[in-house]
C-alpha atoms as a PDB file:
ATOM      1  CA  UNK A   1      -0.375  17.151  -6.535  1.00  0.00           C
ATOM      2  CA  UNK A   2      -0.077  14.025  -4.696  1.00  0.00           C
ATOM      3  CA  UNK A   3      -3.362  13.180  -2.053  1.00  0.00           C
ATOM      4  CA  UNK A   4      -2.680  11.264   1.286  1.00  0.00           C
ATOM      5  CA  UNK A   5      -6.242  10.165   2.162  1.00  0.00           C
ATOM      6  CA  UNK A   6      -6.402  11.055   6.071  1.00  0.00           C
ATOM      7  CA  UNK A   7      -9.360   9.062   7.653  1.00  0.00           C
ATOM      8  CA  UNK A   8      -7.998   9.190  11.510  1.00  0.00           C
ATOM      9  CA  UNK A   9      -5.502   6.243  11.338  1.00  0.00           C
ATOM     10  CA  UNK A  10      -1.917   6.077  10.722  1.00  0.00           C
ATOM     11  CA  UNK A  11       1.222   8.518  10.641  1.00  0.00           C
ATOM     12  CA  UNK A  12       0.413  10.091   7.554  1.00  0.00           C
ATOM     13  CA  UNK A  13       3.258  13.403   7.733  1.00  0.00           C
ATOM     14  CA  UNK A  14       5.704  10.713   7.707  1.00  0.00           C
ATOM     15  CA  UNK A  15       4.687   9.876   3.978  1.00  0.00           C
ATOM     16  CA  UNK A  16       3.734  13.121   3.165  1.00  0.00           C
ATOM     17  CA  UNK A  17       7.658  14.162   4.686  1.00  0.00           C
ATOM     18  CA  UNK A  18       9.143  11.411   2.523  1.00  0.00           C
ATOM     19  CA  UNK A  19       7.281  12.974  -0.757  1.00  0.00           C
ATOM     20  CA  UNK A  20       8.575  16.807   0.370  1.00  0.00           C
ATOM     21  CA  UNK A  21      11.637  15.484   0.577  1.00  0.00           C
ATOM     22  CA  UNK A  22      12.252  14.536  -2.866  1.00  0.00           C
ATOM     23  CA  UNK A  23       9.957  17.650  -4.145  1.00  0.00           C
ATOM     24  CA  UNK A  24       6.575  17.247  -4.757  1.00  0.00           C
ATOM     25  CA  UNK A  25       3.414  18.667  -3.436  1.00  0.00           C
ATOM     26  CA  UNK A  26       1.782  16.258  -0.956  1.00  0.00           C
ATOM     27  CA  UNK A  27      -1.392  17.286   1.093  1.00  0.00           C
ATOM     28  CA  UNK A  28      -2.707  15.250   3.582  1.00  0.00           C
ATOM     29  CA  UNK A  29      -6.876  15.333   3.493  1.00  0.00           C
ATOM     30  CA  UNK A  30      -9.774  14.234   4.456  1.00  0.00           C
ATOM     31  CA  UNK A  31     -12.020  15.550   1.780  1.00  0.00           C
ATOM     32  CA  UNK A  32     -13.152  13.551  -0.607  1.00  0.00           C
ATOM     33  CA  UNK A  33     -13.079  16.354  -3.340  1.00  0.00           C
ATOM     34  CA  UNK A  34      -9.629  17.098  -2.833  1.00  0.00           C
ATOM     35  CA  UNK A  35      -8.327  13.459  -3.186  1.00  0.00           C
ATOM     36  CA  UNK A  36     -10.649  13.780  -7.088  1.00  0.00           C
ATOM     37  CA  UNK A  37      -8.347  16.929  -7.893  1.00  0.00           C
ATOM     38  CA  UNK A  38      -4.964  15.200  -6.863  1.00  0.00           C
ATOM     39  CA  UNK A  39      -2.759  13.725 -10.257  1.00  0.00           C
ATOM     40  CA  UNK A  40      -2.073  10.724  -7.291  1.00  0.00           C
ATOM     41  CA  UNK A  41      -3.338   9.289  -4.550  1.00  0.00           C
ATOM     42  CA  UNK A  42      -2.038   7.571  -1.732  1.00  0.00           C
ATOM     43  CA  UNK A  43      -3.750   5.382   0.938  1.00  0.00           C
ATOM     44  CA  UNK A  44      -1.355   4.449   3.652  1.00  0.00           C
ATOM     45  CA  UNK A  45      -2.101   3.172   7.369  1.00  0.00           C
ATOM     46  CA  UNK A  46      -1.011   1.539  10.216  1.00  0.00           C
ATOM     47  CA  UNK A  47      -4.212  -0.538  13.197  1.00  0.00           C
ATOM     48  CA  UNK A  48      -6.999  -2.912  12.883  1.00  0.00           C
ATOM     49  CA  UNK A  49      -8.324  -3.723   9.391  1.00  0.00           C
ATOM     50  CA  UNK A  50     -12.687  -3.247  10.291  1.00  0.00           C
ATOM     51  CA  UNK A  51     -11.993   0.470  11.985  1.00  0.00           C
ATOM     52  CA  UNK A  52     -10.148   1.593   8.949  1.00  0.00           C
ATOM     53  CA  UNK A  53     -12.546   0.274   6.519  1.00  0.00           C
ATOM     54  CA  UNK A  54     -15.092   1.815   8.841  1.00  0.00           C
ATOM     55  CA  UNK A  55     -13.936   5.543   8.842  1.00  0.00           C
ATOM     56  CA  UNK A  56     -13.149   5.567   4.983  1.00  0.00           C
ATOM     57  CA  UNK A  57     -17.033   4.092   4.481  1.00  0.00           C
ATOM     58  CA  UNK A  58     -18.052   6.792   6.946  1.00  0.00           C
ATOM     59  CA  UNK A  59     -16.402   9.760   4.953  1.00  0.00           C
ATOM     60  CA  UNK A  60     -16.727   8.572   1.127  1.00  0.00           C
ATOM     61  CA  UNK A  61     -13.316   8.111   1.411  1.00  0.00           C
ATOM     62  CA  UNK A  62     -13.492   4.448  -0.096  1.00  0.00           C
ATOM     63  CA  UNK A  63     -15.691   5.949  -3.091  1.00  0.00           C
ATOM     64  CA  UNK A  64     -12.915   8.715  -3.577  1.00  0.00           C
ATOM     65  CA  UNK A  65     -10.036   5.941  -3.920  1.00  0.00           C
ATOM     66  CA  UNK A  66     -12.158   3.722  -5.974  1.00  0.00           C
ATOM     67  CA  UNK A  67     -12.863   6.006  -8.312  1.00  0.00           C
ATOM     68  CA  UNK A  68      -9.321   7.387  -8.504  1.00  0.00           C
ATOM     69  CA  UNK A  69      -8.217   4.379  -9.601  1.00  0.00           C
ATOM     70  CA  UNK A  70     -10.859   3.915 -11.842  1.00  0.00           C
ATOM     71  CA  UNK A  71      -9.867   7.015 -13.565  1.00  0.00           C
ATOM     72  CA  UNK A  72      -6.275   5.565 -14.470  1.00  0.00           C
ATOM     73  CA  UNK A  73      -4.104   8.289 -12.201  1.00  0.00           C
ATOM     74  CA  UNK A  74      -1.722   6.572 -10.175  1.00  0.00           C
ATOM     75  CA  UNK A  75      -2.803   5.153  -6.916  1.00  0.00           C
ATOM     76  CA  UNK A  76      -0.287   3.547  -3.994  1.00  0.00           C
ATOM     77  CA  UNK A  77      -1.453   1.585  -1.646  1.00  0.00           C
ATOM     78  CA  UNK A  78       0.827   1.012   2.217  1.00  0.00           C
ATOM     79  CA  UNK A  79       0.909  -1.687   4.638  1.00  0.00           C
ATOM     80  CA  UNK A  80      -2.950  -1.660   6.160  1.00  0.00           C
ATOM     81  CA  UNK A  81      -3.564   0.994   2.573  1.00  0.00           C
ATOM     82  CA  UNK A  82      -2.407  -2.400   1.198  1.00  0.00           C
ATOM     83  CA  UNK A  83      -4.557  -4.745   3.193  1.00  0.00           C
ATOM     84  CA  UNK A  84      -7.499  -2.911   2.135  1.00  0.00           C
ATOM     85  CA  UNK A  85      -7.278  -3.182  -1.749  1.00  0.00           C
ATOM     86  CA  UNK A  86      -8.010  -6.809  -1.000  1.00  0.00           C
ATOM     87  CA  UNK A  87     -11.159  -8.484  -1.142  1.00  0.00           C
ATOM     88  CA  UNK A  88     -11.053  -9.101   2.585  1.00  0.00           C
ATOM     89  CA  UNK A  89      -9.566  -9.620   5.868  1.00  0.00           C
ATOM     90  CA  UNK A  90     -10.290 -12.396   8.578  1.00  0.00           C
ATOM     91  CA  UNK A  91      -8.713  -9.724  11.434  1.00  0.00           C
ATOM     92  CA  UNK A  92     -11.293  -9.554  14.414  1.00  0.00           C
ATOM     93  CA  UNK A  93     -13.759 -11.574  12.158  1.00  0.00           C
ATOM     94  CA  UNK A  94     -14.589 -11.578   8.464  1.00  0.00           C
ATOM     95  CA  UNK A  95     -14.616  -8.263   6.741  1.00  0.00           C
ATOM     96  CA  UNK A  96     -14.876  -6.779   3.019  1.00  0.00           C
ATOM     97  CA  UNK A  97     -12.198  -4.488   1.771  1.00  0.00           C
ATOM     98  CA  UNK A  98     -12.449  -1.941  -1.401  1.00  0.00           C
ATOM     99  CA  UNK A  99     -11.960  -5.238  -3.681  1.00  0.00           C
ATOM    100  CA  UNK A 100      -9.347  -4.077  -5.851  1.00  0.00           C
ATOM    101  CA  UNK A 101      -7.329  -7.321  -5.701  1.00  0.00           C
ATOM    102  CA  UNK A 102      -8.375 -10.800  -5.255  1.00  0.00           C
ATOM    103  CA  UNK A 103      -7.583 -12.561  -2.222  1.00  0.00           C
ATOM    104  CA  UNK A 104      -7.546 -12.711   1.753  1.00  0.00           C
ATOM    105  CA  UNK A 105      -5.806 -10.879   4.272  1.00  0.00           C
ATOM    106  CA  UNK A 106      -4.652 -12.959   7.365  1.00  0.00           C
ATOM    107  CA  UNK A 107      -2.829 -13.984  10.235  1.00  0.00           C
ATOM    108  CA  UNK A 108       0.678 -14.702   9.827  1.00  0.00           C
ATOM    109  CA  UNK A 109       0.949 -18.318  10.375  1.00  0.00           C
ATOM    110  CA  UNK A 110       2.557 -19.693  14.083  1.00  0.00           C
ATOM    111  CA  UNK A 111       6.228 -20.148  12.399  1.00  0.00           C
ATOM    112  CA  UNK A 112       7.783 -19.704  16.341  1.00  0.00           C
ATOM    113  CA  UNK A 113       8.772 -16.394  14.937  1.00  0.00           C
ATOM    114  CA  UNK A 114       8.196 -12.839  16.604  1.00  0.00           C
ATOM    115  CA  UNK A 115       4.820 -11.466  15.730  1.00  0.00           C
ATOM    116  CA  UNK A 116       3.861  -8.382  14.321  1.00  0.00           C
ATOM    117  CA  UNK A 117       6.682  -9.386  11.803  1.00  0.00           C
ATOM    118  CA  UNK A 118       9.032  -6.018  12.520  1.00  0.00           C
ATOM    119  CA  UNK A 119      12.190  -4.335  11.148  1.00  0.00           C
ATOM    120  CA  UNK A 120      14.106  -5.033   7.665  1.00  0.00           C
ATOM    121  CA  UNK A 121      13.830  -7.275   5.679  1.00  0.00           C
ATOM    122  CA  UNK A 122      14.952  -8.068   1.351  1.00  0.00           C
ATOM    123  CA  UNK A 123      11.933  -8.889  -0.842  1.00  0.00           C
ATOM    124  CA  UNK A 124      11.912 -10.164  -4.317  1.00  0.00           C
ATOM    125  CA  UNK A 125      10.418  -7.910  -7.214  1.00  0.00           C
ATOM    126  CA  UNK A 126       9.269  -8.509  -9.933  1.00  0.00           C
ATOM    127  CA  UNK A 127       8.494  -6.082 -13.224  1.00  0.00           C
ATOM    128  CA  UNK A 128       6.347  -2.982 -11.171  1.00  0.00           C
ATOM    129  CA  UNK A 129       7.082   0.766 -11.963  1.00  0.00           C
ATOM    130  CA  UNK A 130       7.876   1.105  -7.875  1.00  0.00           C
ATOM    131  CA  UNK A 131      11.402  -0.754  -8.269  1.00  0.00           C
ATOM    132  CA  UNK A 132      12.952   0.081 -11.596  1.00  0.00           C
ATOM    133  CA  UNK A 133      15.689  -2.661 -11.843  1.00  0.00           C
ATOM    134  CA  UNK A 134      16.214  -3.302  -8.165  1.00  0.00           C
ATOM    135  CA  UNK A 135      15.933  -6.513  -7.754  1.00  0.00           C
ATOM    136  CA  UNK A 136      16.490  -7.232  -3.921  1.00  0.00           C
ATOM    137  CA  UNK A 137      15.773  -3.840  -2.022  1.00  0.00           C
ATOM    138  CA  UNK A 138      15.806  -4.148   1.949  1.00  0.00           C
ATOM    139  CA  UNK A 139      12.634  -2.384   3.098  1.00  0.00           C
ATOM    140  CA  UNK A 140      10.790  -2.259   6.534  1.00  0.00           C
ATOM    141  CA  UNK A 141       7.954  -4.413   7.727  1.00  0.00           C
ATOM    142  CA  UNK A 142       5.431  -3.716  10.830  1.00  0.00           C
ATOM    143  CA  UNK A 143       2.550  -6.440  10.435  1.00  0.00           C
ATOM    144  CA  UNK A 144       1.067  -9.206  12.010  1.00  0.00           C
ATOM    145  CA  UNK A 145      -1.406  -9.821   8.831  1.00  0.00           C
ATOM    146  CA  UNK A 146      -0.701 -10.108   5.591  1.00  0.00           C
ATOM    147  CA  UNK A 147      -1.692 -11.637   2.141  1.00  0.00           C
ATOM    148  CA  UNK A 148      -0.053 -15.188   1.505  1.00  0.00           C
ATOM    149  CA  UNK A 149      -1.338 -16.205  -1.781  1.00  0.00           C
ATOM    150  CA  UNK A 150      -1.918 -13.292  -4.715  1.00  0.00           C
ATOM    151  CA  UNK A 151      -1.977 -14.637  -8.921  1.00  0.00           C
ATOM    152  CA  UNK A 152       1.241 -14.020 -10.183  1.00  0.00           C
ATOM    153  CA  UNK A 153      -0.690 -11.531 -12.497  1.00  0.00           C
ATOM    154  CA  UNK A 154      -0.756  -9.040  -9.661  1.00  0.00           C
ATOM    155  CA  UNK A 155       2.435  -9.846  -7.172  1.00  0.00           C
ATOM    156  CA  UNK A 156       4.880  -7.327  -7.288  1.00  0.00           C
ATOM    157  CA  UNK A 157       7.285  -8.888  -4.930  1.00  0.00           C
ATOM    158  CA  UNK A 158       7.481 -11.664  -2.382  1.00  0.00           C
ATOM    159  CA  UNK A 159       9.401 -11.828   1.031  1.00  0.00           C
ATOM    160  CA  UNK A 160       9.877 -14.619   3.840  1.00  0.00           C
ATOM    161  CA  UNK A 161       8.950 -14.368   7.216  1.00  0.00           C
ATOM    162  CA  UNK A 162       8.317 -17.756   8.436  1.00  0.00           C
ATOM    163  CA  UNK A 163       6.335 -18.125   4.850  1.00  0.00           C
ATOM    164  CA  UNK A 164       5.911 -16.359   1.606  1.00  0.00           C
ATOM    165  CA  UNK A 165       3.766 -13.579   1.697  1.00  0.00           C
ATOM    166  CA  UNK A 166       2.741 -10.873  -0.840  1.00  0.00           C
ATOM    167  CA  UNK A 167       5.012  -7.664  -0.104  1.00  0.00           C
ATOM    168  CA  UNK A 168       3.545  -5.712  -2.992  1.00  0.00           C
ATOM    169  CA  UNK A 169       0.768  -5.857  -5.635  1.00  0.00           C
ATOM    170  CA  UNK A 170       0.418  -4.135  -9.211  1.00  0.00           C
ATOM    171  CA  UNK A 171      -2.095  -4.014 -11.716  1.00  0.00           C
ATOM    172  CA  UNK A 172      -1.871  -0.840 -14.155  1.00  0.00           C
ATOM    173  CA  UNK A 173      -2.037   2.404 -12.056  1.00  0.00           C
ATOM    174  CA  UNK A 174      -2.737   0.767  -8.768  1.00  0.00           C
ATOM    175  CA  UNK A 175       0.099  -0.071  -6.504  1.00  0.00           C
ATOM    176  CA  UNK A 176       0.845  -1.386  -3.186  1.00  0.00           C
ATOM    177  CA  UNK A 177       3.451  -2.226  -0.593  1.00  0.00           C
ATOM    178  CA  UNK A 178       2.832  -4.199   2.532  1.00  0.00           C
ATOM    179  CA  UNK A 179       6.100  -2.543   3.580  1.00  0.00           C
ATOM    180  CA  UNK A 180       6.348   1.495   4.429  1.00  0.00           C
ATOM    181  CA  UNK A 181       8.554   2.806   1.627  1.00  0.00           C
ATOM    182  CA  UNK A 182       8.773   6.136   3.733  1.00  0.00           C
ATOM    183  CA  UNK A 183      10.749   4.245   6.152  1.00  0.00           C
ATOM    184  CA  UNK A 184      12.714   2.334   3.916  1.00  0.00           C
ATOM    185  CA  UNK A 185      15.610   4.575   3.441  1.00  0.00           C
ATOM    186  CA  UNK A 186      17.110   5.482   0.082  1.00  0.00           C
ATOM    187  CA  UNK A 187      15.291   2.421  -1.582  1.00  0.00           C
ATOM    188  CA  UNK A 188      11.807   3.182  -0.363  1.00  0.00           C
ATOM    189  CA  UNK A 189      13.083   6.778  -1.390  1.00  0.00           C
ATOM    190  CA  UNK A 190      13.539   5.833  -4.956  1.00  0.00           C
ATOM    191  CA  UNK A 191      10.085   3.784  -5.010  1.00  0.00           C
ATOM    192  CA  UNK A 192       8.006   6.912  -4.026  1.00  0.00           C
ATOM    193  CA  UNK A 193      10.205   9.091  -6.819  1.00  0.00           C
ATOM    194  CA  UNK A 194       8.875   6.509  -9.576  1.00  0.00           C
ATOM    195  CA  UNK A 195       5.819   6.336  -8.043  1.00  0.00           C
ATOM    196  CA  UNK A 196       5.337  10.228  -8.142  1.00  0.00           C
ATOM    197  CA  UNK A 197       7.324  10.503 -11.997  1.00  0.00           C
ATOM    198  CA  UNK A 198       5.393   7.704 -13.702  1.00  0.00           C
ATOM    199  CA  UNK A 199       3.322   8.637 -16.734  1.00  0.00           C
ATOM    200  CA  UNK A 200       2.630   4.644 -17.874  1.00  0.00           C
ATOM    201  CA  UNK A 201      -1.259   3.172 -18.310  1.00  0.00           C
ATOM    202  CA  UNK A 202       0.304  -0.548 -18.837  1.00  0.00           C
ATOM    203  CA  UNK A 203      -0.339  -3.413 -16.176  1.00  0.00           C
ATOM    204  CA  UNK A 204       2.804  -4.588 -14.761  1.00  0.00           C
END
């Protein structure tokens, strides 16, 4: 059973649609309990950075996903889920993040391009269980922070928007995607698949 951790923020059916889709069992919940049970779990959202940390601290939600992926079973971070598996994020002021990755989430830099950074775009992977041997898969972005500098031991994939920017991050069991996967057509499609098949303990 696959967990979406609900803690008031995002369109969570939409990943939870993407994973009935293609067969498995995915609940949506706000218990803390429940996400311990699940064989996966999956942190996804979409708003501001400090109100999402806020609501998981509020609920034990942030304990549950800690200690999830503490536990080895596989655990996906997407887009703001993403964002907070970093140290921390400078949106609306300085503040801490469930520290599973080093680094800094921020403003996309003033490129003259369109921000939030929205619609399709190819990234570059790397060796991560999400992408098999895709190479260039064209997923979709909505952001206007992200992560521009990860260590190569943890980036997953890279795209350009203006700059290089970490799309995705992997270390082990824990996974992330600054992109939505679930609204990434067939590709995104096939990244949730490995993501709900894979049996490996080895870092990326």
């Amino acid at each position: 059973m696959i967990a979406i951790i609900d803690y008031g923020m995002g369109n969570l059916r939409s990943v939870q649609k993407a994973f009935e889709f293609l067969g498995f069992k995915a609940v949506i919940t706000d218990d803390a309990a429940v996400v311990g049970q699940a064989d996966r779990v999956v942190l996804p959202g979409v708003g501001a950075f400090s109100d999402a940390m806020a609501r998981l601290r509020e609920t034990g939600l942030d304990r549950a996903f800690l200690e999830a992926a503490a536990s080895g079973k596989p655990v996906l971070g997407i887009c703001l889920g993403m964002q907070m598996m970093f140290e921390r994020s400078e949106e609306n002021g300085l503040h801490d993040g469930l520290g599973l990755f080093p680094g800094t989430v921020t403003r996309f830099e003033d490129r003259g391009l369109k921000i939030p950074h929205m619609g399709w775009n190819t990234i570059v992977t790397r060796d991560c269980p999400l992408f098999g041997a895709e190479k260039s898969p064209c997923v979709y972005f909505v952001h206007s922070y992200c992560v521009a500098e990860v260590s190569d031991e943890f980036t997953a994939a890279t795209c350009d928007y203006g700059q290089t920017f970490t799309a995705a991050v992997c270390r082990g069991n824990v996974m992330a995607t600054q992109f939505h996967p679930e609204k990434s057509g067939d590709a995104g499609l096939r990244m949730l698949r490995r993501f709900a098949l894979w049996q490996g303990v080895a870092a990326c």
